[in-house]
Protein backbone atom coordinates (compact mmCIF):
# COMPACT_ATOMS: atom_id res chain seq x y z
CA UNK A 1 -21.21 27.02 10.61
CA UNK A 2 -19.49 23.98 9.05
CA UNK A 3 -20.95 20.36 9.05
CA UNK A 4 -19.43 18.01 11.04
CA UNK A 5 -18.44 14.48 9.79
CA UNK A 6 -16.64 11.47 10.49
CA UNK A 7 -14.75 10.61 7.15
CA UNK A 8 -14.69 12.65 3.74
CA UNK A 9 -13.96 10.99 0.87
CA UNK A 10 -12.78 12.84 -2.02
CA UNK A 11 -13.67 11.21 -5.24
CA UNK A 12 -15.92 8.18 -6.30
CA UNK A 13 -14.37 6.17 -8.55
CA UNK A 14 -13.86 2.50 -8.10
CA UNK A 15 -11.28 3.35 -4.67
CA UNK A 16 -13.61 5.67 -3.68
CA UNK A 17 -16.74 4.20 -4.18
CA UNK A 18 -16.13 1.10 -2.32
CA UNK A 19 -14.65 2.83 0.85
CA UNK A 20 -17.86 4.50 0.76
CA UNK A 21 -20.14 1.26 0.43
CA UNK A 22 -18.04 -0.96 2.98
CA UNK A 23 -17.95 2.04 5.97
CA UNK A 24 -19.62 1.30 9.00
CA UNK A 25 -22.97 2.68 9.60
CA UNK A 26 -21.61 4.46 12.89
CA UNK A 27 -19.51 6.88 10.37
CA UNK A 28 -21.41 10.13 9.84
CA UNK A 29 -19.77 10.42 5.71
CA UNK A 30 -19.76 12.42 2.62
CA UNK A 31 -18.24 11.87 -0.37
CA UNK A 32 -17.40 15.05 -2.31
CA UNK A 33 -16.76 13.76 -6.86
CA UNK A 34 -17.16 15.32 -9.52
CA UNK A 35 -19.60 12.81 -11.75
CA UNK A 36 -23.11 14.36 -11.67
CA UNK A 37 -25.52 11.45 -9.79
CA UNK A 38 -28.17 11.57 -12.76
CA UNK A 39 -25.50 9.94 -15.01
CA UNK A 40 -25.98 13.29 -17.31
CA UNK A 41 -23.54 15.26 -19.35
CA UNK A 42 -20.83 15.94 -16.42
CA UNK A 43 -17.22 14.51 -15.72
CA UNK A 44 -16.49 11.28 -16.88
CA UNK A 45 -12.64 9.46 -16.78
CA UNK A 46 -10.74 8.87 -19.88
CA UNK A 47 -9.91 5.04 -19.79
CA UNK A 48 -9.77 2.31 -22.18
CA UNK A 49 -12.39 0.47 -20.28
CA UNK A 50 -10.85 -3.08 -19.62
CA UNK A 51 -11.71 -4.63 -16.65
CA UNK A 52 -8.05 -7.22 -15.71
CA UNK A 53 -8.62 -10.66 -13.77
CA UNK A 54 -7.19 -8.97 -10.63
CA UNK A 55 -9.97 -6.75 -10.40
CA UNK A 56 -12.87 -9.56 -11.37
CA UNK A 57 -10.99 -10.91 -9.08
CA UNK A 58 -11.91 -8.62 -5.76
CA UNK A 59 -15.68 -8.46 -7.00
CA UNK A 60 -15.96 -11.83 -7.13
CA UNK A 61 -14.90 -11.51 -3.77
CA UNK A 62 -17.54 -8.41 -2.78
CA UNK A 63 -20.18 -11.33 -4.30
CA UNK A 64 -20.81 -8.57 -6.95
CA UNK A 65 -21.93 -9.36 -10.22
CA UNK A 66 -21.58 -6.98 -13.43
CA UNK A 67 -24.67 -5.50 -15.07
CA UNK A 68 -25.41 -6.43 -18.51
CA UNK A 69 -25.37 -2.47 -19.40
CA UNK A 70 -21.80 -1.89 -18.48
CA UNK A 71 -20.47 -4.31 -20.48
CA UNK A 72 -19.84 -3.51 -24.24
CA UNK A 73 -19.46 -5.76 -27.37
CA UNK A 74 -17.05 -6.91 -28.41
CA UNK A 75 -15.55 -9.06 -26.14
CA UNK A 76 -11.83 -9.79 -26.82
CA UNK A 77 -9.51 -12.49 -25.77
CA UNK A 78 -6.57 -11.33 -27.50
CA UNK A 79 -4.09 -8.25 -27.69
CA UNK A 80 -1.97 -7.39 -30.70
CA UNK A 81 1.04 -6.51 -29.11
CA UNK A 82 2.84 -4.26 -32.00
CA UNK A 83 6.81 -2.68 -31.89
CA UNK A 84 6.38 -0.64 -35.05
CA UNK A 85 9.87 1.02 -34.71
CA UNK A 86 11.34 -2.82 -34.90
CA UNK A 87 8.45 -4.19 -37.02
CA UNK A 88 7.53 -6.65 -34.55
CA UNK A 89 4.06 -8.79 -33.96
CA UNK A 90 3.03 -10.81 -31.68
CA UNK A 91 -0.63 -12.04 -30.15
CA UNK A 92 -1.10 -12.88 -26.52
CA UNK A 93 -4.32 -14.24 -24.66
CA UNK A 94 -6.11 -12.28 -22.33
CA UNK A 95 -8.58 -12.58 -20.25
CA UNK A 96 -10.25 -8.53 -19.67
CA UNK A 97 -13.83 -7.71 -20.12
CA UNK A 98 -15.40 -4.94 -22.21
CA UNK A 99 -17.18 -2.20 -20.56
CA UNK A 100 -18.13 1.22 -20.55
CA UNK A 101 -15.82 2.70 -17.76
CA UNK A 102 -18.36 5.99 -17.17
CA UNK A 103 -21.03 3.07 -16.74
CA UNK A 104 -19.23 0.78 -14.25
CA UNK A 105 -18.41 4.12 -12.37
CA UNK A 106 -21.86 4.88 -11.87
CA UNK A 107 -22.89 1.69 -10.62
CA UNK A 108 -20.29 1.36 -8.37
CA UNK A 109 -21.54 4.42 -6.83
CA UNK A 110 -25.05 3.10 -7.07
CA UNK A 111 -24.18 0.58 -4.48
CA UNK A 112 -23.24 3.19 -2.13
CA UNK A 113 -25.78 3.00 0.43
CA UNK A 114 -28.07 6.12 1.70
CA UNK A 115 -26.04 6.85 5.25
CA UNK A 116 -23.46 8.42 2.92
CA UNK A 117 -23.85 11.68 1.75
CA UNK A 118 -23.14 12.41 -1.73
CA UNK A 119 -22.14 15.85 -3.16
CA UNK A 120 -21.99 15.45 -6.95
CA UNK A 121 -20.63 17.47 -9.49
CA UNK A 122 -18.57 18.74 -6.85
CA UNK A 123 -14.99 20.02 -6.74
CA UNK A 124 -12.73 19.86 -3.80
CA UNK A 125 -11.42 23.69 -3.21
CA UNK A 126 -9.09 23.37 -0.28
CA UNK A 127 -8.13 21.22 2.69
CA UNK A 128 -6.31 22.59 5.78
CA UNK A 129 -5.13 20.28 8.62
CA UNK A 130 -6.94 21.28 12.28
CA UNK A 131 -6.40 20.40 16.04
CA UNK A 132 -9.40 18.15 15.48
CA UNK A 133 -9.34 16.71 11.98
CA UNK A 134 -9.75 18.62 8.60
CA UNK A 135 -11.83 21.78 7.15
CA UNK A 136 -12.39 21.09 3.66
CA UNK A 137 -13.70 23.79 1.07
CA UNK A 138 -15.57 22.57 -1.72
CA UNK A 139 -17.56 24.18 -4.65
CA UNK A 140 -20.56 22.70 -6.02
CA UNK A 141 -21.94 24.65 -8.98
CA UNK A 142 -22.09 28.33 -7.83
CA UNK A 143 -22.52 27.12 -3.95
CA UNK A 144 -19.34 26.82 -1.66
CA UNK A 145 -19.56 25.01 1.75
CA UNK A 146 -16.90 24.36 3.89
CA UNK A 147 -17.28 21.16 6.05
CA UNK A 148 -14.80 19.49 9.13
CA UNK A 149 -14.26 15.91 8.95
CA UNK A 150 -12.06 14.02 11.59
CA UNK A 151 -10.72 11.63 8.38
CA UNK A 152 -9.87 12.89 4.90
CA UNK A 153 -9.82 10.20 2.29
CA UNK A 154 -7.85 11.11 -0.93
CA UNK A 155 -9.44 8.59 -3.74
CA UNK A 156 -9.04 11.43 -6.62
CA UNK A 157 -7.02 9.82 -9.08
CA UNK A 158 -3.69 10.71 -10.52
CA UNK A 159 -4.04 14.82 -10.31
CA UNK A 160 -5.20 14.10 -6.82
CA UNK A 161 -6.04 17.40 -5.16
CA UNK A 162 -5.38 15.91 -1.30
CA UNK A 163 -2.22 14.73 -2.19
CA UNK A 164 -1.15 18.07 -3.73
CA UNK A 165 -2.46 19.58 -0.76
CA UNK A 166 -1.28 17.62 2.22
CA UNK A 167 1.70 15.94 0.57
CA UNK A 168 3.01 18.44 -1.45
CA UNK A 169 6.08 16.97 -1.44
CA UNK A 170 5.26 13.67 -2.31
CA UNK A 171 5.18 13.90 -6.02
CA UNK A 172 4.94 11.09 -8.57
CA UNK A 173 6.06 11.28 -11.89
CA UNK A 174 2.96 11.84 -14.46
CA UNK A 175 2.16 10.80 -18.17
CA UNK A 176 -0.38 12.60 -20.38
CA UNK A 177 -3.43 10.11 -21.09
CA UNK A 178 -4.87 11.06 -24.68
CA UNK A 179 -7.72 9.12 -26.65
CA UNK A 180 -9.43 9.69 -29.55
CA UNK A 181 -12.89 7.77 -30.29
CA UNK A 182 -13.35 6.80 -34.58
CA UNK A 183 -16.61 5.30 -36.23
CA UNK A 184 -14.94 2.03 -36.56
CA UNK A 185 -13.56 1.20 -39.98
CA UNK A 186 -11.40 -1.82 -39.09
CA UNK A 187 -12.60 -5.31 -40.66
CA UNK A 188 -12.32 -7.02 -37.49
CA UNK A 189 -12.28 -6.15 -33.43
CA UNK A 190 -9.37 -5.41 -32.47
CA UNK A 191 -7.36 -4.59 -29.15
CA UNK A 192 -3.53 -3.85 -29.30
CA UNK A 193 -0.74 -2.53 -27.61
CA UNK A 194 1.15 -0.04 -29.26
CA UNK A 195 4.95 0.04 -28.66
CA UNK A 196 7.10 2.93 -30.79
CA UNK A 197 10.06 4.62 -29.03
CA UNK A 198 9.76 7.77 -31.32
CA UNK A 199 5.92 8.03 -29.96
CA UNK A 200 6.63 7.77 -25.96
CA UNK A 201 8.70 5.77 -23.55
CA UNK A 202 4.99 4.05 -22.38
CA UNK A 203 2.36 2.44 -24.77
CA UNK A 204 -0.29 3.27 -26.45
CA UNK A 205 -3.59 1.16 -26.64
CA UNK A 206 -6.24 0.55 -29.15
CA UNK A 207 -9.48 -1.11 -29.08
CA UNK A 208 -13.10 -1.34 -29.99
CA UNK A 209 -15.98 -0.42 -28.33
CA UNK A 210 -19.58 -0.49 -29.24
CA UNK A 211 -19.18 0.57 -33.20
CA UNK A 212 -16.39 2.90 -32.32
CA UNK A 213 -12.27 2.30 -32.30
CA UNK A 214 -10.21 4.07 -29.63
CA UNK A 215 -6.63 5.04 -30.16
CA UNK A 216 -4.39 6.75 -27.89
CA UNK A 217 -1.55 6.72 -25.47
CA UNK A 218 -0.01 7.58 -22.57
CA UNK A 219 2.81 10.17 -23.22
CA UNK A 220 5.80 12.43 -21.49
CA UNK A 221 4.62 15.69 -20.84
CA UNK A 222 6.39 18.56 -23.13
CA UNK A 223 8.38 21.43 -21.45
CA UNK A 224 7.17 24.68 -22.33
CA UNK A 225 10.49 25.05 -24.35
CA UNK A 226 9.80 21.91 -26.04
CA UNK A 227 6.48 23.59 -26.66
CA UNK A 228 8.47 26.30 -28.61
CA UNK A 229 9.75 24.03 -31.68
CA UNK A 230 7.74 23.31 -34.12
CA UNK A 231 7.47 19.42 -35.27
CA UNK A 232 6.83 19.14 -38.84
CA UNK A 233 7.39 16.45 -41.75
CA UNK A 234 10.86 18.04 -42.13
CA UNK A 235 11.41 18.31 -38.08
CA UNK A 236 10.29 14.98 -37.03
CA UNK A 237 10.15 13.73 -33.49
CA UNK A 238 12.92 11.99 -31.94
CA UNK A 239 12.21 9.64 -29.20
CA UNK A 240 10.68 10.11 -26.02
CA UNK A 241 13.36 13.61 -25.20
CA UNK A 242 12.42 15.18 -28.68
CA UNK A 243 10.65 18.39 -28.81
CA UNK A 244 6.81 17.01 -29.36
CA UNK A 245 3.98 17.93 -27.05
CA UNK A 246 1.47 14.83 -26.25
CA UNK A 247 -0.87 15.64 -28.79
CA UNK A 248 1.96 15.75 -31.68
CA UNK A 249 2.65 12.45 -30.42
CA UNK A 250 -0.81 11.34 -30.68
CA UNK A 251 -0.61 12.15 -34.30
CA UNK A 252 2.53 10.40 -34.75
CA UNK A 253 0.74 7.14 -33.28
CA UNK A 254 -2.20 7.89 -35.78
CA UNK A 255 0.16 8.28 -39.25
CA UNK A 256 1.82 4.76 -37.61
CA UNK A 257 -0.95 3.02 -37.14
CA UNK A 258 -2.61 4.16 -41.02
CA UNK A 259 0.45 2.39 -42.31
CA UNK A 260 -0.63 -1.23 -39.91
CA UNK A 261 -3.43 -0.75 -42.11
CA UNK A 262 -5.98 0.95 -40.07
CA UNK A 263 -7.51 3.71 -41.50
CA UNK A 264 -8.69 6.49 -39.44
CA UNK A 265 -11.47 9.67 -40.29
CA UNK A 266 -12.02 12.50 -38.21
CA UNK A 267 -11.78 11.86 -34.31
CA UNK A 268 -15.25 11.87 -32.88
CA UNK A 269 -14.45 13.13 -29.62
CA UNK A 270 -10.82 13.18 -27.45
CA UNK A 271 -10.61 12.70 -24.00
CA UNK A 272 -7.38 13.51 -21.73
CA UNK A 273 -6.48 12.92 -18.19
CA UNK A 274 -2.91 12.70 -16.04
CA UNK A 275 -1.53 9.44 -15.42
CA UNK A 276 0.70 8.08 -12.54
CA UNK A 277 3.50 6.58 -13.51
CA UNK A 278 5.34 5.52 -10.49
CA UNK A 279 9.02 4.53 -10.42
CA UNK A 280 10.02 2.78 -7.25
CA UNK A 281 8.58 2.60 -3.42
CA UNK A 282 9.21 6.23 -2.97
CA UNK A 283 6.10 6.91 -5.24
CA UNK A 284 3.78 5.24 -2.84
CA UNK A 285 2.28 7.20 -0.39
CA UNK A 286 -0.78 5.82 1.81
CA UNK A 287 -0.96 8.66 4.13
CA UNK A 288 -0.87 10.37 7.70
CA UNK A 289 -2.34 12.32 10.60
CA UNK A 290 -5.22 10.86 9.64
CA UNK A 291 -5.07 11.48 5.86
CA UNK A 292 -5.72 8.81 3.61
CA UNK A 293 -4.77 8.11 0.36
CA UNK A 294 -5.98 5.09 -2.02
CA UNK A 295 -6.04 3.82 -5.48
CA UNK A 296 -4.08 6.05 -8.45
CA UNK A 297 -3.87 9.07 -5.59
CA UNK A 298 -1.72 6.72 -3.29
CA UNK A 299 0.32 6.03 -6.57
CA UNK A 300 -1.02 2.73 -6.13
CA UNK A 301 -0.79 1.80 -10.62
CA UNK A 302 0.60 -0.53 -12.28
CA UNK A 303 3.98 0.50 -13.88
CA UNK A 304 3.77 -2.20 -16.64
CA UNK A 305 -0.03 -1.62 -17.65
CA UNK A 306 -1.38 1.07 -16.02
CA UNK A 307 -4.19 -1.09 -14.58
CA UNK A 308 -5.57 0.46 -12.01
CA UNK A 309 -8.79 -1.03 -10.84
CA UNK A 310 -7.83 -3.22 -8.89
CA UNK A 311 -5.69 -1.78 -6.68
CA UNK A 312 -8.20 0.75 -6.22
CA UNK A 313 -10.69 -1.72 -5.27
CA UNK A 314 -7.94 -3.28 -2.74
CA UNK A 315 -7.28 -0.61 -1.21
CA UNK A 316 -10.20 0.61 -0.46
CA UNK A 317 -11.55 -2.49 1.02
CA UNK A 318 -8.46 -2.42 2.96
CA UNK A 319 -9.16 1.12 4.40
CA UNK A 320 -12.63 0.38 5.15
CA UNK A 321 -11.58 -2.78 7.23
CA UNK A 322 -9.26 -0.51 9.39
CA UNK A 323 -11.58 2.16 10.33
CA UNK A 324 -14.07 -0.13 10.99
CA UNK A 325 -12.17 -1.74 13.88
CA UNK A 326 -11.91 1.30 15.72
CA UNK A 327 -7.78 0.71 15.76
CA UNK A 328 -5.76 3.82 17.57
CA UNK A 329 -3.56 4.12 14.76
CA UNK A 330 -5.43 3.72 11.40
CA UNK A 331 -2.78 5.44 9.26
CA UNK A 332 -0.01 2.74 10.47
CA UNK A 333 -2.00 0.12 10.39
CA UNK A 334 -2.73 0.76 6.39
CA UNK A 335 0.87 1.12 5.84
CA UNK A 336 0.76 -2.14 6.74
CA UNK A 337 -2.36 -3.74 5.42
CA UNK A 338 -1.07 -2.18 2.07
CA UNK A 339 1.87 -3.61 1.81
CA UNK A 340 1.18 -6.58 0.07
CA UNK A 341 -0.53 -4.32 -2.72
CA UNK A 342 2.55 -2.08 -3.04
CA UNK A 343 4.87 -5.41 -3.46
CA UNK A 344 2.75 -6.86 -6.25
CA UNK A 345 3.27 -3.22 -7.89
CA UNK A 346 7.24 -3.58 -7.06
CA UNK A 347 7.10 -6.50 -9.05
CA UNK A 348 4.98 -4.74 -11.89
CA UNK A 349 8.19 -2.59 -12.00
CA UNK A 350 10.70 -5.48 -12.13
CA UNK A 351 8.27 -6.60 -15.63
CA UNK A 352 8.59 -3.09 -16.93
CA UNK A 353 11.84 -3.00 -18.31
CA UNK A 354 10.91 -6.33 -20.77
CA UNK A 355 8.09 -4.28 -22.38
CA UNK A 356 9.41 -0.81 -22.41
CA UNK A 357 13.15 -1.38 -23.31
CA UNK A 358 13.35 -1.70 -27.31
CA UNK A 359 16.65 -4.27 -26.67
CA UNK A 360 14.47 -6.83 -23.89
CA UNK A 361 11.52 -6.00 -25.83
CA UNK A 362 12.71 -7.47 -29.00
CA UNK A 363 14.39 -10.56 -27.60
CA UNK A 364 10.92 -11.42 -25.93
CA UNK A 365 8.96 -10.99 -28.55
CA UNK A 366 11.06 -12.62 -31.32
CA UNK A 367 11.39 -16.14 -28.61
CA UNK A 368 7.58 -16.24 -29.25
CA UNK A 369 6.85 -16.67 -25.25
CA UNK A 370 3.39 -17.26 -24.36
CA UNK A 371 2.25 -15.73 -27.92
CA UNK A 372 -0.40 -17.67 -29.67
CA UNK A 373 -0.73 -18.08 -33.27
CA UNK A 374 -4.15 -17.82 -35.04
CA UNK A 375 -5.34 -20.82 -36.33
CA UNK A 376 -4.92 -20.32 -40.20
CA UNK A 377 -2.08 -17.97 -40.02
C-alpha cells in the first residue's frame, strides 16, 4: 500500500529546503532529492557559488547566520566585466559572498527539522494527478515506493521533473551550464564576467575558489545537425547560430581567455547542468490543482544573471506562508503572493538587453557607469 502524506516536495535545494523547514508541524511531509544526507560522494549542483545581496538579504530575514565552513576564501568585491569580441574592460563593485554551493546546500537541509521525512539520494520516477491529490513513484537506490500526497511541490531546478510531468506544455527555454575547475595559476583572485558573441548569446563566469579557478558558461544547446559539422581551426564558430555544441564553446571561452592572460592546465573536474533562461511572463509558471512549483522549476531566474537563490528562497517562504493558513485556494493565492517576485524578474529582463546586446553593451561600458578604477591603474 502507498504512504499517505500531506505535501511532497521534490528537491532540496535552497527553494526546497526552506518550504520544508518553514511547514507547519500539522503537515505529515517528505521530501524526495537527490543529495545523499551523509554529505558523501552523491549529486551535487554545478554553480559558481556566489551568494547576491538579495538572497543575504531573505536570511537575514530567517535570522540565519552562515557557517564559517560554507564560506570559501577568497572573498571578492569586484567583477571584471570583459567583451573580448570588442576588447572591452571594465570593473564593477559587488557585494556576493564566497561559498561552497554543495556546502550551503547541505546546511540548508540541516535546518530541516525531524517531522519531515527525508528520502535522499532519491529520484522522482513519475507523478500522476488523482481524485484525491497525487501518486508519486520514486526510486531510491534499487528500492521503488510509490507514495500519495494531497500537495506536490516541484522545487527541482531547471530540468524539473514535475514540471515536465504536470505542465508539459509549459516549457521554458534552456541554456547548457558547463564548468571546469583548474589548480589556480592566476597571480591574483579573480571573478569576471565573460561576454563574447562568437562563444554564446549569455555569459560566461570565472572565479576562484579555495586554490582552484572556475571557468565556464552558460551556452545554446546544439541541434543534432549542428552536432554533425565539425568545428575546427579552419571551421571556426560563428556566433551564437553557428554549428558548435556547448562544450566546443567551452573551449572557445578557454583559447579566449589564455590570450587575457590566464593560463589554463588540464581541467580537474567539469560539471554540467540545464539552465532556465526565461524570456517574458509566459515562462513563469507557479502552478495548479494543487501543484506547486518554486524557485528555477517555476522559471523563477534571473534573465540578466542567472541568480537564482534568492528567488528560490522567496518563494518558498512564500509557499510555506500559504499552506500554513489553511486558505481554500492555495494555488491562487501564490499566483498572487508571487507576483511581486515575478515583476522584479520582468525588470531583470528589461536590464538584459544592456549586457547581452554587443551595440548597448559597448555604449555602457565605454560611458564608464558605475565602473571603478583601481587605485594605481
Amino acid at each position: 500500500m502507498s504512504a499517505a502524506y500531506d505535501v511532497a516536495i521534490v528537491g532540496l535545494g535552497p527553494a526546497g529546503a526552506t518550504v520544508a523547514r518553514l511547514l507547519d508541524q500539522k503537515f505529515k511531509v517528505i521530501a524526495i532529492d537527490k543529495k545523499r544526507g551523509d554529505d558523501s560522494v552523491g549529486f551535487r549542483k554545478p554553480c559558481g557559488g556566489l551568494l547576491a545581496p538579495d538572497a543575504q538579504k531573505i536570511l537575514s530575514k530567517f535570522n540565519l547566520t552562515l557557517p564559517k565552513e560554507v564560506l570559501v576564501d577568497p572573498q571578492i568585491f569586484a567583477v571584471k566585466t570583459m567583451d573580448t569580441k570588442q576588447n572591452l574592460k571594465r570593473h564593477y563593485q559587488r557585494f556576493y559572498m564566497n561559498l561552497d554551493r554543495h556546502k550551503f546546500d547541505m546546511w540548508l537541509m540541516k535546518l530541516i527539522p525531524d517531522n519531515v521525512e527525508i528520502a535522499d539520494n532519491a529520484v522522482c520516477a513519475d507523478i500522476k494527478k488523482t481524485d484525491d491529490g497525487y501518486l508519486i513513484t520514486y526510486t531510491q537506490g534499487t528500492i521503488k515506493r510509490t507514495i500519495t500526497a494531497k500537495y506536490v511541490i516541484g522545487a527541482d531546478g531547471s530540468n524539473s521533473v514535475v514540471r515536465k510531468m504536470l505542465f508539459p506544455s509549459r516549457k521554458i527555454p534552456q541554456y547548457v551550464s558547463i564548468q571546469q575547475w583548474f589548480a589556480h595559476s592566476v597571480q591574483k583572485p579573480i571573478y569576471s564576467c565573460v561576454f563574447d558573441k562568437d562563444i554564446t548569446d549569455s555569459y560566461c563566469w570565472s572565479i576562484s575558489k579555495d586554490g582552484y579557478f572556475i571557468l565556464g558558461g552558460a551556452f545554446p544547446q546544439a541541434s543534432l545537425h549542428q552536432c554533425r559539422v565539425k568545428v575546427s581551426a579552419n571551421n571556426p564558430p560563428r556566433g551564437t547560430k553557428g554549428c558548435t555544441s556547448p562544450k566546443q564553446r567551452l573551449n572557445l571561452l578557454k583559447e579566449r581567455m589564455q590570450t587575457q592572460g590566464v593560463t589554463l592546465g588540464e581541467p580537474i573536474k567539469t560539471e554540467a547542468c540545464l539552465v532556465s533562461m526565461p524570456r517574458g511572463v509566459r515562462d513563469f509558471c507557479v502552478g495548479r490543482d494543487n501543484a506547486f512549483l518554486i524557485g528555477e522549476a517555476a522559471g523563477l531566474i534571473s534573465p540578466s544573471s542567472l541568480e537564482g537563490i534568492s528567488y528560490a528562497l522567496n518563494s518558498g517562504y512564500a509557499l510555506a506562508q500559504i499552506l500554513n493558513s489553511g486558505c481554500n485556494n492555495p494555488v491562487w493565492k501564490f499566483r498572487v503572493k508571487s507576483i511581486p517576485i515575478r515583476l522584479r524578474l520582468l525588470l531583470k529582463y528589461l536590464k538584459s538587453p544592456f549586457m547581452y546586446n554587443p551595440f548597448l553593451r559597448k555604449i555602457v561600458m565605454k560611458s564608464g557607469i558605475k565602473s571603478i578604477k583601481f587605485i594605481g591603474e
